[in-house]
Structure formats: C-alpha cells, structure tokens
C-alpha atoms as a PDB file:
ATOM      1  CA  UNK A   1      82.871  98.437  96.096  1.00  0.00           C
ATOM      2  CA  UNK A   2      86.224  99.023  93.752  1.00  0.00           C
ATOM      3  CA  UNK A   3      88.259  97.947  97.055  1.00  0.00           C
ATOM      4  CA  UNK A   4      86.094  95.200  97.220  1.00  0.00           C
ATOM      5  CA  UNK A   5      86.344  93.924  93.807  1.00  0.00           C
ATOM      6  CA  UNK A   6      90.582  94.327  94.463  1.00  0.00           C
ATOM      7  CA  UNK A   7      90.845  92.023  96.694  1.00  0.00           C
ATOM      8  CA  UNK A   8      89.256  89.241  95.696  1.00  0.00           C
ATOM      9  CA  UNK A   9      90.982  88.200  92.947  1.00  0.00           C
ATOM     10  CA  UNK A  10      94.130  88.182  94.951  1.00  0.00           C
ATOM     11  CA  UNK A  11      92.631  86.765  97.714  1.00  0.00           C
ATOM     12  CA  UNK A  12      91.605  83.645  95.821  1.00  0.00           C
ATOM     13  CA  UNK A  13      94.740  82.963  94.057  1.00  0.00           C
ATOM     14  CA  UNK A  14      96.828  83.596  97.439  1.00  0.00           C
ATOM     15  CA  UNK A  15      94.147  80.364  99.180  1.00  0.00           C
ATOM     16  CA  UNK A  16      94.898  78.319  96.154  1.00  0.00           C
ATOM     17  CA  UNK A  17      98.381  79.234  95.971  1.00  0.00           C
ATOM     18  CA  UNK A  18      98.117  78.001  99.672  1.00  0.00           C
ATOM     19  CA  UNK A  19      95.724  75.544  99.328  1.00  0.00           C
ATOM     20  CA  UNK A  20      98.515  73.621  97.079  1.00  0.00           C
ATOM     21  CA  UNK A  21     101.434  74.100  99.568  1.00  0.00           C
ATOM     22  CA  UNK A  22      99.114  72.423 102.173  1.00  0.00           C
ATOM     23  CA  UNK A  23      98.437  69.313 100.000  1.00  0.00           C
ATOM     24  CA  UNK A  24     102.203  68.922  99.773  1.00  0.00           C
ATOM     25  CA  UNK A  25     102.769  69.689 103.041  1.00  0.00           C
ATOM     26  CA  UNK A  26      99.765  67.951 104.881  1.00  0.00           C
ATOM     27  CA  UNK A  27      98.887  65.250 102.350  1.00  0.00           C
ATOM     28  CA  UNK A  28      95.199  65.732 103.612  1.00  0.00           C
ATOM     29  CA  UNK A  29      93.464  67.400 100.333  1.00  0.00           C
ATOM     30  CA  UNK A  30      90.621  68.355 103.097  1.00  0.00           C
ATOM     31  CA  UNK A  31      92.491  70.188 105.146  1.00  0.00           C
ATOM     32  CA  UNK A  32      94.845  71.833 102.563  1.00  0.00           C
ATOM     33  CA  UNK A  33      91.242  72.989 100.817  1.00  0.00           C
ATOM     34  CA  UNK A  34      90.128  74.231 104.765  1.00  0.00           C
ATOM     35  CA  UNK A  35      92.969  75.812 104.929  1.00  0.00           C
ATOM     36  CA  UNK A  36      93.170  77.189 101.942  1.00  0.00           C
ATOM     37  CA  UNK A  37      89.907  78.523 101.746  1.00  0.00           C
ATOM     38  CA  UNK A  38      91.281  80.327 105.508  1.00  0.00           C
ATOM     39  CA  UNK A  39      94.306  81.613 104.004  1.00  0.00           C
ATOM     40  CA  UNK A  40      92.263  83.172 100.966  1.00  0.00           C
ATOM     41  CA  UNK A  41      89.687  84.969 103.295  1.00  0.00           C
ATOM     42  CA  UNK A  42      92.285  86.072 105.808  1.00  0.00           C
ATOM     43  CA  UNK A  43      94.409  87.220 102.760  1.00  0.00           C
ATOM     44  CA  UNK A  44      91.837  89.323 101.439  1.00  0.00           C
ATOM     45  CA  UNK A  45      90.624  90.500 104.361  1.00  0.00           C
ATOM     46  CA  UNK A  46      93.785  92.299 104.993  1.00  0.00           C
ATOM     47  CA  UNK A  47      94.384  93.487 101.787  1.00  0.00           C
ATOM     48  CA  UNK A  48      90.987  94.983 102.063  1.00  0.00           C
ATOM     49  CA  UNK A  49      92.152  96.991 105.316  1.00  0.00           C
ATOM     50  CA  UNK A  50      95.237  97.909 103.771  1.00  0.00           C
ATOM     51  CA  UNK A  51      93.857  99.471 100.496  1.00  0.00           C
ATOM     52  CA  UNK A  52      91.873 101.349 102.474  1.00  0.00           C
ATOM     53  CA  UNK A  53      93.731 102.934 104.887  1.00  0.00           C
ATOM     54  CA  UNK A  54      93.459 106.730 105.420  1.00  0.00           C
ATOM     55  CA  UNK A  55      97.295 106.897 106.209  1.00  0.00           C
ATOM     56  CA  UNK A  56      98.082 105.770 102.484  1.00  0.00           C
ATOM     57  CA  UNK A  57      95.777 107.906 100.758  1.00  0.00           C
ATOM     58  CA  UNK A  58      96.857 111.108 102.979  1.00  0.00           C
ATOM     59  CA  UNK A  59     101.058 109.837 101.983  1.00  0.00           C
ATOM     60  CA  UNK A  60      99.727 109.393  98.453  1.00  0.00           C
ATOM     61  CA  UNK A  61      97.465 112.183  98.090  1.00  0.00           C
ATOM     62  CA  UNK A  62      99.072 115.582  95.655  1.00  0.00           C
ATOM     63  CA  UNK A  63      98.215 119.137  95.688  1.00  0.00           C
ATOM     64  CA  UNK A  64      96.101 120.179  92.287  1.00  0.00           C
ATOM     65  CA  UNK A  65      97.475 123.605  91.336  1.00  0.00           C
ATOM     66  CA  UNK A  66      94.849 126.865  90.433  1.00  0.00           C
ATOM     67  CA  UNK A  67      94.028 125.900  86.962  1.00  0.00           C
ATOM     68  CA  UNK A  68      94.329 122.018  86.760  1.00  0.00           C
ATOM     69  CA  UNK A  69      91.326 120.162  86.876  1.00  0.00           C
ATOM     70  CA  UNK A  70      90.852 116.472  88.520  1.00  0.00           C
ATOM     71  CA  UNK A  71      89.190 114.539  85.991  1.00  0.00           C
ATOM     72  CA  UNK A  72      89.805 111.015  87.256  1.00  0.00           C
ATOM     73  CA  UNK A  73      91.931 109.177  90.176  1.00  0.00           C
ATOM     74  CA  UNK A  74      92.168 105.850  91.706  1.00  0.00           C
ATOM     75  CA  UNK A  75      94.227 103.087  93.582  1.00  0.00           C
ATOM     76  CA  UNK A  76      97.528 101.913  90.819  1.00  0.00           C
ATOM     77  CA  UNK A  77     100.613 100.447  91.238  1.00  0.00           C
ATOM     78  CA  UNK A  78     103.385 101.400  89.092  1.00  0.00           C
ATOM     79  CA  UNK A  79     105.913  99.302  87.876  1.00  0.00           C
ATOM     80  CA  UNK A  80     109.987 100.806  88.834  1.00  0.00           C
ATOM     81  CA  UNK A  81     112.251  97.972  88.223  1.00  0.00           C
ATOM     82  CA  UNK A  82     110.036  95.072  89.182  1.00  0.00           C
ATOM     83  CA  UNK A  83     108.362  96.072  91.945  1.00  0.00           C
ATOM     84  CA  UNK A  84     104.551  97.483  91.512  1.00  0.00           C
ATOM     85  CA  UNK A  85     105.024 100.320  93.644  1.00  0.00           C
ATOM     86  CA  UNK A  86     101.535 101.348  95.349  1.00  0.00           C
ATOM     87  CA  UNK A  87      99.952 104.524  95.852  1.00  0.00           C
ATOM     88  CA  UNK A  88      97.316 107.035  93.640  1.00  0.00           C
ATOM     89  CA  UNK A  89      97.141 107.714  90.010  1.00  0.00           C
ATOM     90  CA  UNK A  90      95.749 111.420  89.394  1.00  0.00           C
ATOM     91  CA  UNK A  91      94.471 112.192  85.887  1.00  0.00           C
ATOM     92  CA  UNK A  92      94.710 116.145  85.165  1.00  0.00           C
ATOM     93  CA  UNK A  93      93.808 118.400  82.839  1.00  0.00           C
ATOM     94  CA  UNK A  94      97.249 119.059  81.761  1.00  0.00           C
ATOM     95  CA  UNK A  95      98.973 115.773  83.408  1.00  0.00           C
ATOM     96  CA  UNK A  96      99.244 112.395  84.888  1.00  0.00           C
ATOM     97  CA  UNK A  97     100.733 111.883  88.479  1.00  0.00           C
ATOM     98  CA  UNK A  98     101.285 109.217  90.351  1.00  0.00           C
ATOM     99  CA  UNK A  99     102.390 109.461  94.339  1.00  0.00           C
ATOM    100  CA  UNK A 100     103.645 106.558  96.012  1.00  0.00           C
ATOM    101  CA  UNK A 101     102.636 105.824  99.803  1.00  0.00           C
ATOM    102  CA  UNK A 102     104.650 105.344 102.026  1.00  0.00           C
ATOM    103  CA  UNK A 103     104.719 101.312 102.469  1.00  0.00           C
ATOM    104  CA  UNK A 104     107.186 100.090  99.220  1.00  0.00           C
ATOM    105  CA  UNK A 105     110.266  99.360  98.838  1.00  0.00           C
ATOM    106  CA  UNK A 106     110.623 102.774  95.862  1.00  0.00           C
ATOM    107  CA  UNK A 107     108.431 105.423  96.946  1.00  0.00           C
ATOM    108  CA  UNK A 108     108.511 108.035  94.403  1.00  0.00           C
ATOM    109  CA  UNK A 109     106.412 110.077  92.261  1.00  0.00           C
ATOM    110  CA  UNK A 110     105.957 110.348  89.086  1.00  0.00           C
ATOM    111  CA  UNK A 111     104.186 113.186  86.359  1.00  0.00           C
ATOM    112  CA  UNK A 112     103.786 112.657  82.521  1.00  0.00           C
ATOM    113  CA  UNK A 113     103.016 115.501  80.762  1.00  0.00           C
ATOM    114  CA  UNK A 114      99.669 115.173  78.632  1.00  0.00           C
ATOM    115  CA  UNK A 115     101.540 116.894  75.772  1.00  0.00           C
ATOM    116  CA  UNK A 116     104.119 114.006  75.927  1.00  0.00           C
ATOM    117  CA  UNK A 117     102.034 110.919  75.866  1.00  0.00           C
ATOM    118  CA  UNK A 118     102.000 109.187  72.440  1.00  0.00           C
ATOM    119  CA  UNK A 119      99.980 106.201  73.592  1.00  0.00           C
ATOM    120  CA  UNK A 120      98.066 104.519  75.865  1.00  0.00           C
ATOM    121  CA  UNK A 121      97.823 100.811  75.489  1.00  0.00           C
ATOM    122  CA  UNK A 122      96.207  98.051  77.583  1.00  0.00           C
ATOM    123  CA  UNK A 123      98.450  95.070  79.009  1.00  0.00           C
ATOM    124  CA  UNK A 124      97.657  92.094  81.100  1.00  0.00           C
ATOM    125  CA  UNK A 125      99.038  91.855  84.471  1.00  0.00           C
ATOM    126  CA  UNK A 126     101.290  87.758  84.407  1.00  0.00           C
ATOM    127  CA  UNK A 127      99.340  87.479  80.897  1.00  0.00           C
ATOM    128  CA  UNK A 128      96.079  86.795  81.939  1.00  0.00           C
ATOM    129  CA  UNK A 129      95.136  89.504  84.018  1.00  0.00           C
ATOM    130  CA  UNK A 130      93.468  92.380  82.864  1.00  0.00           C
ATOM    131  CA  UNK A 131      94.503  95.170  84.660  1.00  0.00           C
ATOM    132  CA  UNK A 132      96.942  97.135  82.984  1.00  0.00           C
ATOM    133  CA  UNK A 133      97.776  99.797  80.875  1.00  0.00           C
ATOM    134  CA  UNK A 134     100.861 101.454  79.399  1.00  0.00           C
ATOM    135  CA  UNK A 135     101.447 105.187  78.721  1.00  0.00           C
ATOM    136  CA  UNK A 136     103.960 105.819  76.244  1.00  0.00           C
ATOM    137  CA  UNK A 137     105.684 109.165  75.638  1.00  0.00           C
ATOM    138  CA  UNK A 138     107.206 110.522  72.789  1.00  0.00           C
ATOM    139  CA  UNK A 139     110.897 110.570  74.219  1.00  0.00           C
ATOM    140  CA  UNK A 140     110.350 106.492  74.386  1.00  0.00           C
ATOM    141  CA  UNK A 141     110.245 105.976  77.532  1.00  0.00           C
ATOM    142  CA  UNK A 142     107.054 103.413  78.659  1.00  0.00           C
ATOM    143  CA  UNK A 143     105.210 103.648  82.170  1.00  0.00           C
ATOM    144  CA  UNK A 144     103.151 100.780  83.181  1.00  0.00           C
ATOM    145  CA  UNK A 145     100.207 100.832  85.667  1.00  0.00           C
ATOM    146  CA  UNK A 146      97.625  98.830  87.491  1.00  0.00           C
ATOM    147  CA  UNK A 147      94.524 100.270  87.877  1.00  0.00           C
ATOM    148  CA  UNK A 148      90.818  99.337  88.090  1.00  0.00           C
ATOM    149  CA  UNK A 149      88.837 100.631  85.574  1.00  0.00           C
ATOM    150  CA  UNK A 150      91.165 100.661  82.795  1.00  0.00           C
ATOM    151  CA  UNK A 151      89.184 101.309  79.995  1.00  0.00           C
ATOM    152  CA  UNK A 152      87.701 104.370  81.628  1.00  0.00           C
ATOM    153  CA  UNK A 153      91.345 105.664  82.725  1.00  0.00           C
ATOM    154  CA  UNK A 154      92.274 104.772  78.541  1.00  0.00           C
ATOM    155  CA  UNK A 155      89.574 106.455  77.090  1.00  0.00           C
ATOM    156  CA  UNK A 156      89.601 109.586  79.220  1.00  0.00           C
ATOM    157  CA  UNK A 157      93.716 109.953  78.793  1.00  0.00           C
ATOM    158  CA  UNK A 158      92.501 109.567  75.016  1.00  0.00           C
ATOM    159  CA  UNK A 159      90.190 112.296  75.128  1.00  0.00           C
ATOM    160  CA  UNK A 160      91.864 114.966  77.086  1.00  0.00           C
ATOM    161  CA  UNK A 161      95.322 114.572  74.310  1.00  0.00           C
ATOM    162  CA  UNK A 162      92.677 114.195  71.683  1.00  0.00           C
ATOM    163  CA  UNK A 163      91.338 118.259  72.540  1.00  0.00           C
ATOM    164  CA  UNK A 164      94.567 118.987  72.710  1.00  0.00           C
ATOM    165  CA  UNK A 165      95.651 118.698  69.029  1.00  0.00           C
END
C-alpha cells in the first residue's frame, strides 16, 4: 500500500503537467484532459512497477553486521548535487545507511553515524510537499531524504540518539 500511495501523487501532477502541454498543443481542452488523465495513469502505473522491482531492492539492499539491529527501512531518495538519487534508507541501531540502486545517474552509498547526528528536521519536497527530512551532523554537513513515513523515520532517529546520551 506505501508503493501505492508513491505513486499517485506523482502520477497526478505528471497528467496535469501533461494535461496543460496538450491544451497548448491540441487546443481541444477535451482531449488535452483525455489525455491527460492517460498520461497520469500510464505514469503511475510505471512508477508503480518500477518501485517495486526486486532487481532494485536486491542492488539496494546492505548486509546488517552481528550486533546491529534493523529498526526501520524504506524506499528514499537522497539528494547528491541535485539529483534525488533512489534506492533504501536502513535505520540501525548504531547507524543510518542509505544504498543506491543501480538506475541513477550517482549511485553511491551513504552511512551517518548515530553518534554524529545533531538533528533531524522535516522539509518539504518544491515547498509544498511533505516528504522530507534532513539529518544534520555535528561536523555540519546536512543530508536530505525522501521518504514515506517521515514522522515515524524522525521520531525513531530521535529515540535511538536520545538512549544514547
């Protein structure tokens, strides 16, 4: 159902998106919504496939060493210099990791130590989506994420540095 719920936001601002460029294209406002409306559900559709995909969550999936525990995971993109690279965001014991798949432009991973995190603050994807949040260390360096379920990602991040001290 999270898939689910990830695609069809996107899916309905890619046929509106669309459904504009077809009024200006077509000048027929019943077509461009027909098409539109197509565009959106084909859109979706796809991303639906896409997201889930066995091939990306075996390129994005980590090994969890004796002694770490898995306390949360999900779908996230990470932001590297523009692009939201896609792939898994692991919450440890001791850790957070994120593994790229395969499919971007930066594949990479990434691991912030739990001891190193300062803050974690929400952000809104383009200003009106509420999607992200930002991990902040205490070097000053700030990682931004996508992720469903933000507040549950927030408040166990919170928790796990919060039995640390």
């Amino acid at each position: 159902m999270e898939n689910v719920k990830a695609v069809i936001l996107p899916g309905i601002v890619f046929g509106v998106l669309m459904g504009i460029f077809y009024v200006f294209q077509s000048g027929v406002i019943t077509t461009a919504i027909i098409s539109g409306v197509i565009s959106g559900l084909l859109f979706g559709i796809g991303m639906y496939f896409f997201t889930v995909s066995k091939t990306l969550k075996r390129q994005a999936q980590i090994k969890i060493a004796e002694g770490e525990d898995l306390i949360f995971s999900g779908a996230a993109n990470h932001f590297v210099n523009r692009e939201g690279v896609g792939g898994q965001l692991y919450l440890l014991s001791n850790k957070i990791q994120f593994q790229s798949h395969n499919f971007n432009i930066q594949p990479h991973g990434l691991v912030i130590e739990i001891k190193q995190i300062k803050k974690v603050a929400f952000y809104n994807i383009l200003g009106i989506i509420p999607t992200g949040i930002s991990i902040y260390t205490k070097d000053g360096k700030q990682e931004k994420f996508v992720v469903n379920n933000r507040k549950i990602w927030k408040e166990n991040i919170e928790k796990i540095i919060s039995e640390g001290n």
